[in-house]
Structure formats: structure tokens, C-alpha cells
C-alpha atoms as a PDB file:
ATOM      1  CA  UNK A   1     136.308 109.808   7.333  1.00  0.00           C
ATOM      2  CA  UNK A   2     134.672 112.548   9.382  1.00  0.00           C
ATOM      3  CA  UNK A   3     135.473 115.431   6.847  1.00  0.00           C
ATOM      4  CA  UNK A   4     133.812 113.486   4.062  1.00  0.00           C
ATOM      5  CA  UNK A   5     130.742 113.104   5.165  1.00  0.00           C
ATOM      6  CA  UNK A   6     130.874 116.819   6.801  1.00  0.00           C
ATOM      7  CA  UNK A   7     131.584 117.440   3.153  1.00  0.00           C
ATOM      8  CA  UNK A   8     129.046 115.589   1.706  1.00  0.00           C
ATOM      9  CA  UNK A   9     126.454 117.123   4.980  1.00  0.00           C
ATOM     10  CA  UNK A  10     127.722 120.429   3.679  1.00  0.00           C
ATOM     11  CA  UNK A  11     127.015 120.144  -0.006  1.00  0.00           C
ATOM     12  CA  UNK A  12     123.540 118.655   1.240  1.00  0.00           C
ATOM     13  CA  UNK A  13     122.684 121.716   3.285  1.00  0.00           C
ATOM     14  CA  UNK A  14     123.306 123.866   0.564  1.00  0.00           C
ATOM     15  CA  UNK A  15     120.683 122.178  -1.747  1.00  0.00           C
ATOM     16  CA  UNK A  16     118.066 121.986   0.848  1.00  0.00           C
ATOM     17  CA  UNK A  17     118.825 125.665   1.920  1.00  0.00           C
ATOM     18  CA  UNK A  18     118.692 126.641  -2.060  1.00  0.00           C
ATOM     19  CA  UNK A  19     115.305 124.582  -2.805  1.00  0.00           C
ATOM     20  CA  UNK A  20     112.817 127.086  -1.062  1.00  0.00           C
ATOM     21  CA  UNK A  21     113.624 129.341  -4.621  1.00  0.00           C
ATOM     22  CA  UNK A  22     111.741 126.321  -6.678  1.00  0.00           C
ATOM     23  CA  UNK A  23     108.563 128.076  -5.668  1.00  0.00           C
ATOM     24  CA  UNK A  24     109.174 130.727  -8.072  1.00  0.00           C
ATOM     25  CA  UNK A  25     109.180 127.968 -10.866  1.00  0.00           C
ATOM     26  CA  UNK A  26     105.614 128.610 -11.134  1.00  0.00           C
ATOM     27  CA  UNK A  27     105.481 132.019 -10.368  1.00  0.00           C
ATOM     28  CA  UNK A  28     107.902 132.562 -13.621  1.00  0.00           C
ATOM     29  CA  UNK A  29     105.825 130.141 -15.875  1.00  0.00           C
ATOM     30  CA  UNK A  30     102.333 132.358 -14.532  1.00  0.00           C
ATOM     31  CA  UNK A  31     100.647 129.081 -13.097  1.00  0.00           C
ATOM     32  CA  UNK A  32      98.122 129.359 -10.519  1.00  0.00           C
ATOM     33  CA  UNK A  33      98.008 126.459  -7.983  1.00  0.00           C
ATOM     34  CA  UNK A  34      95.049 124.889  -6.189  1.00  0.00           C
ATOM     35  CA  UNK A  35      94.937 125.795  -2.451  1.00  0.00           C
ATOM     36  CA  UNK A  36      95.872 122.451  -1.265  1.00  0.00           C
ATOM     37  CA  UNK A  37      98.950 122.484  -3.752  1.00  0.00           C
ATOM     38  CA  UNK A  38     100.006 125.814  -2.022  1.00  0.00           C
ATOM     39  CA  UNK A  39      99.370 125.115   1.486  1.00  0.00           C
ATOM     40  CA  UNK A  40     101.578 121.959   1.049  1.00  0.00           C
ATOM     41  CA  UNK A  41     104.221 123.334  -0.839  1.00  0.00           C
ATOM     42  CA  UNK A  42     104.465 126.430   1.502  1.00  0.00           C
ATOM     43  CA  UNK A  43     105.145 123.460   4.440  1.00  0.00           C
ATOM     44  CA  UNK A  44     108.108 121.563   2.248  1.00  0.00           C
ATOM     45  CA  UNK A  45     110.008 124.987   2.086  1.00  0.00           C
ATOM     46  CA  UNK A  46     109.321 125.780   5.509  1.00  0.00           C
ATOM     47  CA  UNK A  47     110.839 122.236   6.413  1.00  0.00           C
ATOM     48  CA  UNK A  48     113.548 122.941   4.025  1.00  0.00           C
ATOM     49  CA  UNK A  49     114.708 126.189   5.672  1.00  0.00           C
ATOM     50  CA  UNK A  50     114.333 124.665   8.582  1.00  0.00           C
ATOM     51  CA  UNK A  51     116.344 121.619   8.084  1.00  0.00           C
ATOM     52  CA  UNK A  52     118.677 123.564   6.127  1.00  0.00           C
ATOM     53  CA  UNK A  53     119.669 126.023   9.108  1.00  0.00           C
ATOM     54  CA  UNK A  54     120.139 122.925  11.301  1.00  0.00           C
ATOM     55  CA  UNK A  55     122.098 120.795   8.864  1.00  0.00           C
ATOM     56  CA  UNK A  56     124.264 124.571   8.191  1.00  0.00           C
ATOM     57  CA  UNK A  57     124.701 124.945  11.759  1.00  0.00           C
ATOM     58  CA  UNK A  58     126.040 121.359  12.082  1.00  0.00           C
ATOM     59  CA  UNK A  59     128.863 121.719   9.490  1.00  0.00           C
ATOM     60  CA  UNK A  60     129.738 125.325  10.692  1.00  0.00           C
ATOM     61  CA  UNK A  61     130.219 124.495  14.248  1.00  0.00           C
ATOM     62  CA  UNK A  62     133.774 122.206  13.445  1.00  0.00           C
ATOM     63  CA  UNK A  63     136.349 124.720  13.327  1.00  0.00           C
ATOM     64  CA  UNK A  64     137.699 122.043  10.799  1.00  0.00           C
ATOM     65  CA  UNK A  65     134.876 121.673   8.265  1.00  0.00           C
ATOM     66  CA  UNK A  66     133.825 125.296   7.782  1.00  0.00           C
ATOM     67  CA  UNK A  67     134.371 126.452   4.261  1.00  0.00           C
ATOM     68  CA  UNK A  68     132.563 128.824   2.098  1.00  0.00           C
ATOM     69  CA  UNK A  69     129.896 126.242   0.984  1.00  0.00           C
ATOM     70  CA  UNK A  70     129.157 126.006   4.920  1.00  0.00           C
ATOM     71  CA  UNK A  71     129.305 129.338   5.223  1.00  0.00           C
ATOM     72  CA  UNK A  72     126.948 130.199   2.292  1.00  0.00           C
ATOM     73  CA  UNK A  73     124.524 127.557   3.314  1.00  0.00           C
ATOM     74  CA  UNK A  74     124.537 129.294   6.604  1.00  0.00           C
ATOM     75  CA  UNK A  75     123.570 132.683   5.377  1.00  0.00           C
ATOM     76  CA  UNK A  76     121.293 131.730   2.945  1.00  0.00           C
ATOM     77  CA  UNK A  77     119.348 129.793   5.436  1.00  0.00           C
ATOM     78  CA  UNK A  78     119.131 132.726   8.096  1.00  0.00           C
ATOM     79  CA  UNK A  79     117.705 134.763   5.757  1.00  0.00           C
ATOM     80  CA  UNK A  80     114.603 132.717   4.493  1.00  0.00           C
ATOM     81  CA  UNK A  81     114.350 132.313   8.476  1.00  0.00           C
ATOM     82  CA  UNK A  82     114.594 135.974   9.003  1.00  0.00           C
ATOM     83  CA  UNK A  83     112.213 136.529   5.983  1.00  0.00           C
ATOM     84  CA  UNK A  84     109.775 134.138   6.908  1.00  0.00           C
ATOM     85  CA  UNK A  85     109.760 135.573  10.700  1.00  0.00           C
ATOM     86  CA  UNK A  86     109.040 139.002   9.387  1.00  0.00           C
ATOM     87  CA  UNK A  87     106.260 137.550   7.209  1.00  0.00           C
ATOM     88  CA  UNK A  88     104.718 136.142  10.326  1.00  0.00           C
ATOM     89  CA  UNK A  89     105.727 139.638  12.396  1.00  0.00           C
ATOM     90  CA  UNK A  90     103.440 141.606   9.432  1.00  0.00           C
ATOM     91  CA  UNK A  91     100.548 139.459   9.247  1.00  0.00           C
ATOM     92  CA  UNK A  92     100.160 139.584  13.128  1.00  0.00           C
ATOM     93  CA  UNK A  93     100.679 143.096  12.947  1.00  0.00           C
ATOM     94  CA  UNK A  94      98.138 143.593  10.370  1.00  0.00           C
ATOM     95  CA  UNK A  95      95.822 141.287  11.535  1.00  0.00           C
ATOM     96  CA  UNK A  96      95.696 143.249  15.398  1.00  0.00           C
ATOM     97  CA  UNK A  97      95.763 146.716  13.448  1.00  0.00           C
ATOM     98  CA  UNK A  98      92.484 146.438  11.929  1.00  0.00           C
END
């Protein structure tokens, strides 16, 4: 009963981990959004990575339960984490350089 819903926790961590790429959706169709818009949607895929690397984490640490979706999920969530830490790391830089 365990591994099922480790399965099912899995296959859920993997969507939320993937879902930060729907902001390119309107980058691809050229639309601009309103500020609010952003600023919001710019919190949902900070949520999602975050969530993501904690649901990832949960799965992966069960000898038992890791598989490659786990283990995908995992990666995939580190880097937007990694990415969005060096985002952070270049505006501070930037903004104490000038």
C-alpha cells in the first residue's frame, strides 16, 4: 500500500517539478503580461520548485521507491533551485556593483 502511493507521490513530483516550463507558454506565443500577472506567476513556480524538491526528496529517500521517475524529478528540481539561486546571486551582485 506504501509503494502505491510513493508511486503515485512520485508521478506527482514530477508534474509539479515539470510545471515551472509553462511560463514559456507565453513567451512562445509573444504575449506580454501585466505586472501583477507576472509577479504572481513568478511565485506559483517558485512554490512549484519548491514543493517539487521536497515531494522528490520524499520518494528518493526509500531505498525501495527510488526509480528513474524519482530520480528525474529529483534532478530536474535541483536545477530550477540552482538556477533560481544564481538568479538571486546576479541580481545582488549587480545591484552592490553599481
Amino acid at each position: 500500500m506504501e509503494c502505491k502511493k510513493l508511486r503515485t507521490l512520485s508521478k506527482v513530483s514530477l508534474v509539479i517539478s515539470v510545471l515551472p516550463l509553462a511560463t514559456l507558454i507565453p513567451v512562445f506565443l509573444k504575449l506580454t503580461l501585466p505586472g501583477g500577472v507576472s509577479t504572481a506567476w513568478a511565485g506559483v513556480n517558485i512554490a512549484c520548485v519548491v514543493a517539487g524538491l521536497i515531494l522528490s526528496i520524499i520518494c528518493v529517500r526509500s531505498n525501495e521507491s527510488r526509480s528513474l521517475v524519482n530520480i528525474a524529478s529529483t534532478v530536474i528540481s535541483v536545477f530550477w533551485c540552482l538556477l533560481m539561486a544564481g538568479i538571486v546571486a546576479l541580481g545582488l551582485f549587480l545591484t552592490f556593483m553599481h
